[in-house]
C-alpha atoms as a PDB file:
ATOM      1  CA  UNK A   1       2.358  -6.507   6.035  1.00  0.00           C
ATOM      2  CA  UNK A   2       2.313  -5.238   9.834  1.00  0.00           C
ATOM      3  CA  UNK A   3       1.211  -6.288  13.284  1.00  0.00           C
ATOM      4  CA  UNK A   4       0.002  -3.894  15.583  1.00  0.00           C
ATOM      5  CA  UNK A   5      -0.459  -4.367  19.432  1.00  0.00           C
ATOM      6  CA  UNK A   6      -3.528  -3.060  20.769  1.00  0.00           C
ATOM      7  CA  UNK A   7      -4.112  -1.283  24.006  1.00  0.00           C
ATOM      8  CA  UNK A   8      -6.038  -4.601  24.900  1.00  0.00           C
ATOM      9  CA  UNK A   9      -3.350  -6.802  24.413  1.00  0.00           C
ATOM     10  CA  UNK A  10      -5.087  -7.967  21.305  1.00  0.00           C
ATOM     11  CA  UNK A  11      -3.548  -8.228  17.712  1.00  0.00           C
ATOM     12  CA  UNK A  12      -4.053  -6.402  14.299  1.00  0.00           C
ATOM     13  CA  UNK A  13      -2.867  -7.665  10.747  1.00  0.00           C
ATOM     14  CA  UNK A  14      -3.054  -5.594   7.979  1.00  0.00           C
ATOM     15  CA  UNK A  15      -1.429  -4.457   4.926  1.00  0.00           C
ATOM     16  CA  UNK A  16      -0.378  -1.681   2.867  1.00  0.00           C
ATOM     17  CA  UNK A  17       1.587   0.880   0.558  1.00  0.00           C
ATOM     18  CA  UNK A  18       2.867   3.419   3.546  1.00  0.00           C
ATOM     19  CA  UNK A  19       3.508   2.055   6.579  1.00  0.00           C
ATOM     20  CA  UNK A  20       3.478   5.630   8.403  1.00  0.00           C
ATOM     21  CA  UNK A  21       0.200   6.523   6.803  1.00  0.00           C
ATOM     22  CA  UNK A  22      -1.384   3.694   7.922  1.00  0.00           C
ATOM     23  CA  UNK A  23      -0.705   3.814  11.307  1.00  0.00           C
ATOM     24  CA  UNK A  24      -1.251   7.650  11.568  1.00  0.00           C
ATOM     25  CA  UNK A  25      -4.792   5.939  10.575  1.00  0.00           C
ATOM     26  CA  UNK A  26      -5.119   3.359  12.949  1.00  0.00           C
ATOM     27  CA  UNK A  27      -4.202   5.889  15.867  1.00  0.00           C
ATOM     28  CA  UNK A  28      -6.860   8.858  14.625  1.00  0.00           C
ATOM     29  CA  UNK A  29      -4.805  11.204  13.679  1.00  0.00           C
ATOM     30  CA  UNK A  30      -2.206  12.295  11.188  1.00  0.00           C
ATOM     31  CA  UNK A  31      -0.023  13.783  13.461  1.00  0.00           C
ATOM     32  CA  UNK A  32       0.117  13.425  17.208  1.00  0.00           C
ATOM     33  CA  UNK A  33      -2.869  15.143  18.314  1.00  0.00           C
ATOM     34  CA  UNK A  34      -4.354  15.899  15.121  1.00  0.00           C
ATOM     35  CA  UNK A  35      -7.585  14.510  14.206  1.00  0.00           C
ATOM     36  CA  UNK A  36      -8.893  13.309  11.142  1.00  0.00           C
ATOM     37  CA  UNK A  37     -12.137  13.789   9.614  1.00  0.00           C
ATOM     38  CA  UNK A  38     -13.096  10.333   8.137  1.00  0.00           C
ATOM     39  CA  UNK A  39     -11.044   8.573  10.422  1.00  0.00           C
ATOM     40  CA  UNK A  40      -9.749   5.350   7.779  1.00  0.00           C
ATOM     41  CA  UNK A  41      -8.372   2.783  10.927  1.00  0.00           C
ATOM     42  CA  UNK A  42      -9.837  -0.040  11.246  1.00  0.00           C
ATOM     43  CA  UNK A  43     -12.880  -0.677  13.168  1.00  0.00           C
ATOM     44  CA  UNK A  44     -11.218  -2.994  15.061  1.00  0.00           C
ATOM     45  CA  UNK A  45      -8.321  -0.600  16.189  1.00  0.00           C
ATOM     46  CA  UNK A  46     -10.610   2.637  16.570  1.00  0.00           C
ATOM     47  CA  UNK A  47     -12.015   1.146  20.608  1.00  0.00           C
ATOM     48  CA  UNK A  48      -8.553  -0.613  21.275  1.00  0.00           C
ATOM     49  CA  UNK A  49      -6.249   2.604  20.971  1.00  0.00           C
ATOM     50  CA  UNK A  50      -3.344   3.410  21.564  1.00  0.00           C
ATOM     51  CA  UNK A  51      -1.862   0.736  18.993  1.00  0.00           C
ATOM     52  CA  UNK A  52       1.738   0.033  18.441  1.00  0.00           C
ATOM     53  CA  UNK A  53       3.436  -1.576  15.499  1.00  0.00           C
ATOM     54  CA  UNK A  54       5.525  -4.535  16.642  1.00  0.00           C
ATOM     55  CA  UNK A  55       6.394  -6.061  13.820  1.00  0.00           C
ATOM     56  CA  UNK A  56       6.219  -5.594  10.029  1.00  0.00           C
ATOM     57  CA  UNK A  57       8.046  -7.273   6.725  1.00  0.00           C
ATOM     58  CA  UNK A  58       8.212  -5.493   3.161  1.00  0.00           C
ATOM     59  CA  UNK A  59       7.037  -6.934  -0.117  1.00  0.00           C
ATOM     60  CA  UNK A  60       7.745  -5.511  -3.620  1.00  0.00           C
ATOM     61  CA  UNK A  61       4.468  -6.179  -4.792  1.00  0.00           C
ATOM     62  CA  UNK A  62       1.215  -5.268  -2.778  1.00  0.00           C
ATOM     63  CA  UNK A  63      -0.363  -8.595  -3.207  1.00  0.00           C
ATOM     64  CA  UNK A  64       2.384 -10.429  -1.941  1.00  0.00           C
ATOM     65  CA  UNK A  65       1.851  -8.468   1.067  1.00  0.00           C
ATOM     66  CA  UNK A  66      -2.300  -8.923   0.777  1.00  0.00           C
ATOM     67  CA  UNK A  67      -1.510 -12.784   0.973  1.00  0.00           C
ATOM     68  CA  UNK A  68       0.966 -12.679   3.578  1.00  0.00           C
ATOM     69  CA  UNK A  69      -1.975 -10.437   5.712  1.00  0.00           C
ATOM     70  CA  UNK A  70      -4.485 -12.983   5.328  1.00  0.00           C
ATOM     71  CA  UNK A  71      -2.225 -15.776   5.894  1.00  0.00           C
ATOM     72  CA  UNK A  72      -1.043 -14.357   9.204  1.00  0.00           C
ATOM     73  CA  UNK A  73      -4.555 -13.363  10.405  1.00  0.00           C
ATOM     74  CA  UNK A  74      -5.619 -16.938  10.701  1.00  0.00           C
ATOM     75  CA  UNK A  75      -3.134 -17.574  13.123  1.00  0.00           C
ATOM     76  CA  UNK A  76      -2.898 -17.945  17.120  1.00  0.00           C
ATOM     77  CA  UNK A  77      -2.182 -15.205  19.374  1.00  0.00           C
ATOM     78  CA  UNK A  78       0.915 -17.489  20.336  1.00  0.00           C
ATOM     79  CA  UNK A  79       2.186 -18.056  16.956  1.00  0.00           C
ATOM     80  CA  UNK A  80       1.830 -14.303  15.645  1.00  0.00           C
ATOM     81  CA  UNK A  81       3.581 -13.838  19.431  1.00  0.00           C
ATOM     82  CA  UNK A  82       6.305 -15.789  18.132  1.00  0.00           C
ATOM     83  CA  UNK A  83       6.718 -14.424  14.611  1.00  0.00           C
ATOM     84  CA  UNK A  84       7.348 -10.869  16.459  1.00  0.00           C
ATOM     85  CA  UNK A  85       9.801 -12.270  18.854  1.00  0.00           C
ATOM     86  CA  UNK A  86      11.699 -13.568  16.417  1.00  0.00           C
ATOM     87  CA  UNK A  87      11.195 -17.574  17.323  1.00  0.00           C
ATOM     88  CA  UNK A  88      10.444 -18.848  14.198  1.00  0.00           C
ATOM     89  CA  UNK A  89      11.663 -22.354  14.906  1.00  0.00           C
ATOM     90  CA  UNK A  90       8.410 -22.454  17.185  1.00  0.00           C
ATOM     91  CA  UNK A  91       6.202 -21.411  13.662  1.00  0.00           C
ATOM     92  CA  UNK A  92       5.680 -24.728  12.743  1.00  0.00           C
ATOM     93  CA  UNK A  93       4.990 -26.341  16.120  1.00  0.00           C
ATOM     94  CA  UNK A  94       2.606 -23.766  16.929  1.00  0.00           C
ATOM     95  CA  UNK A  95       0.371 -24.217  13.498  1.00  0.00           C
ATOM     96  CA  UNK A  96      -0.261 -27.800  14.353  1.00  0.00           C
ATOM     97  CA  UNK A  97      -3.616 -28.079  15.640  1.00  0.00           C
ATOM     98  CA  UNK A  98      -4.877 -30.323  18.272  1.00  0.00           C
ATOM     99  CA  UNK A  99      -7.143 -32.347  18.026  1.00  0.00           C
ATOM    100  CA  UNK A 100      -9.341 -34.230  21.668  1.00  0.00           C
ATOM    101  CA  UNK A 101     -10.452 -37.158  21.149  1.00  0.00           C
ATOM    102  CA  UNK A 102     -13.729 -37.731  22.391  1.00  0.00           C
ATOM    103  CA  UNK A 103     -14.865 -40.978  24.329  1.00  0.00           C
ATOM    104  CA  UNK A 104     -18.014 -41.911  23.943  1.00  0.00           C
ATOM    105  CA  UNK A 105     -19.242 -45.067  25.944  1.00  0.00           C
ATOM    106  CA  UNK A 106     -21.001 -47.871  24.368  1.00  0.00           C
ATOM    107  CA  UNK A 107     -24.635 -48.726  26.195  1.00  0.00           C
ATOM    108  CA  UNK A 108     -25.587 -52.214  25.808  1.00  0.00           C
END
């Protein structure tokens, strides 16, 4: 499972087999310079280039990894900020949602 920083500031979770590969991918080309034919990035990553990796953890089996993607797309900018910078005591502060309450007044 990896994180990639786009050129937009934005984030991009994914997973997969080879790491090197896959970024070659999301960047357009296999080597520096090189382009692809079917470029294989994301759609998502192919208008925010350059991207950088910033953060990635290993898995023995691929659908630990898949799981681990999909659970770490759903979260905050913040939060998958903090999972790269190392501060996971802030993890579970940062998945609590809030909630507004709404006040509504009563017409007689």
């Amino acid at each position: 499972m990896y994180i990639l920083e786009c050129s937009d500031g934005t984030f991009y979770t994914g997973s997969t087999k080879d790491l090197e590969r896959r970024i070659n991918e999301h960047q357009g080309s296999k080597e520096a310079g090189t382009k692809i034919k079917n470029e294989k990035g994301a759609n998502y990553t192919k208008v925010r280039r350059p991207v950088k990796l910033v953060y990635y953890e290993e898995y023995e089996r691929i659908d630990d990894a898949f799981y681990r993607e999909k659970q770490v797309q759903n979260w905050s900018h913040e939060k998958k900020l903090a999972l790269i910078e190392g501060q996971t005591e802030l993890l579970p502060k940062l998945a609590k949602k809030v909630f507004r309450k709404s006040v509504i007044p009563i017409q007689d």
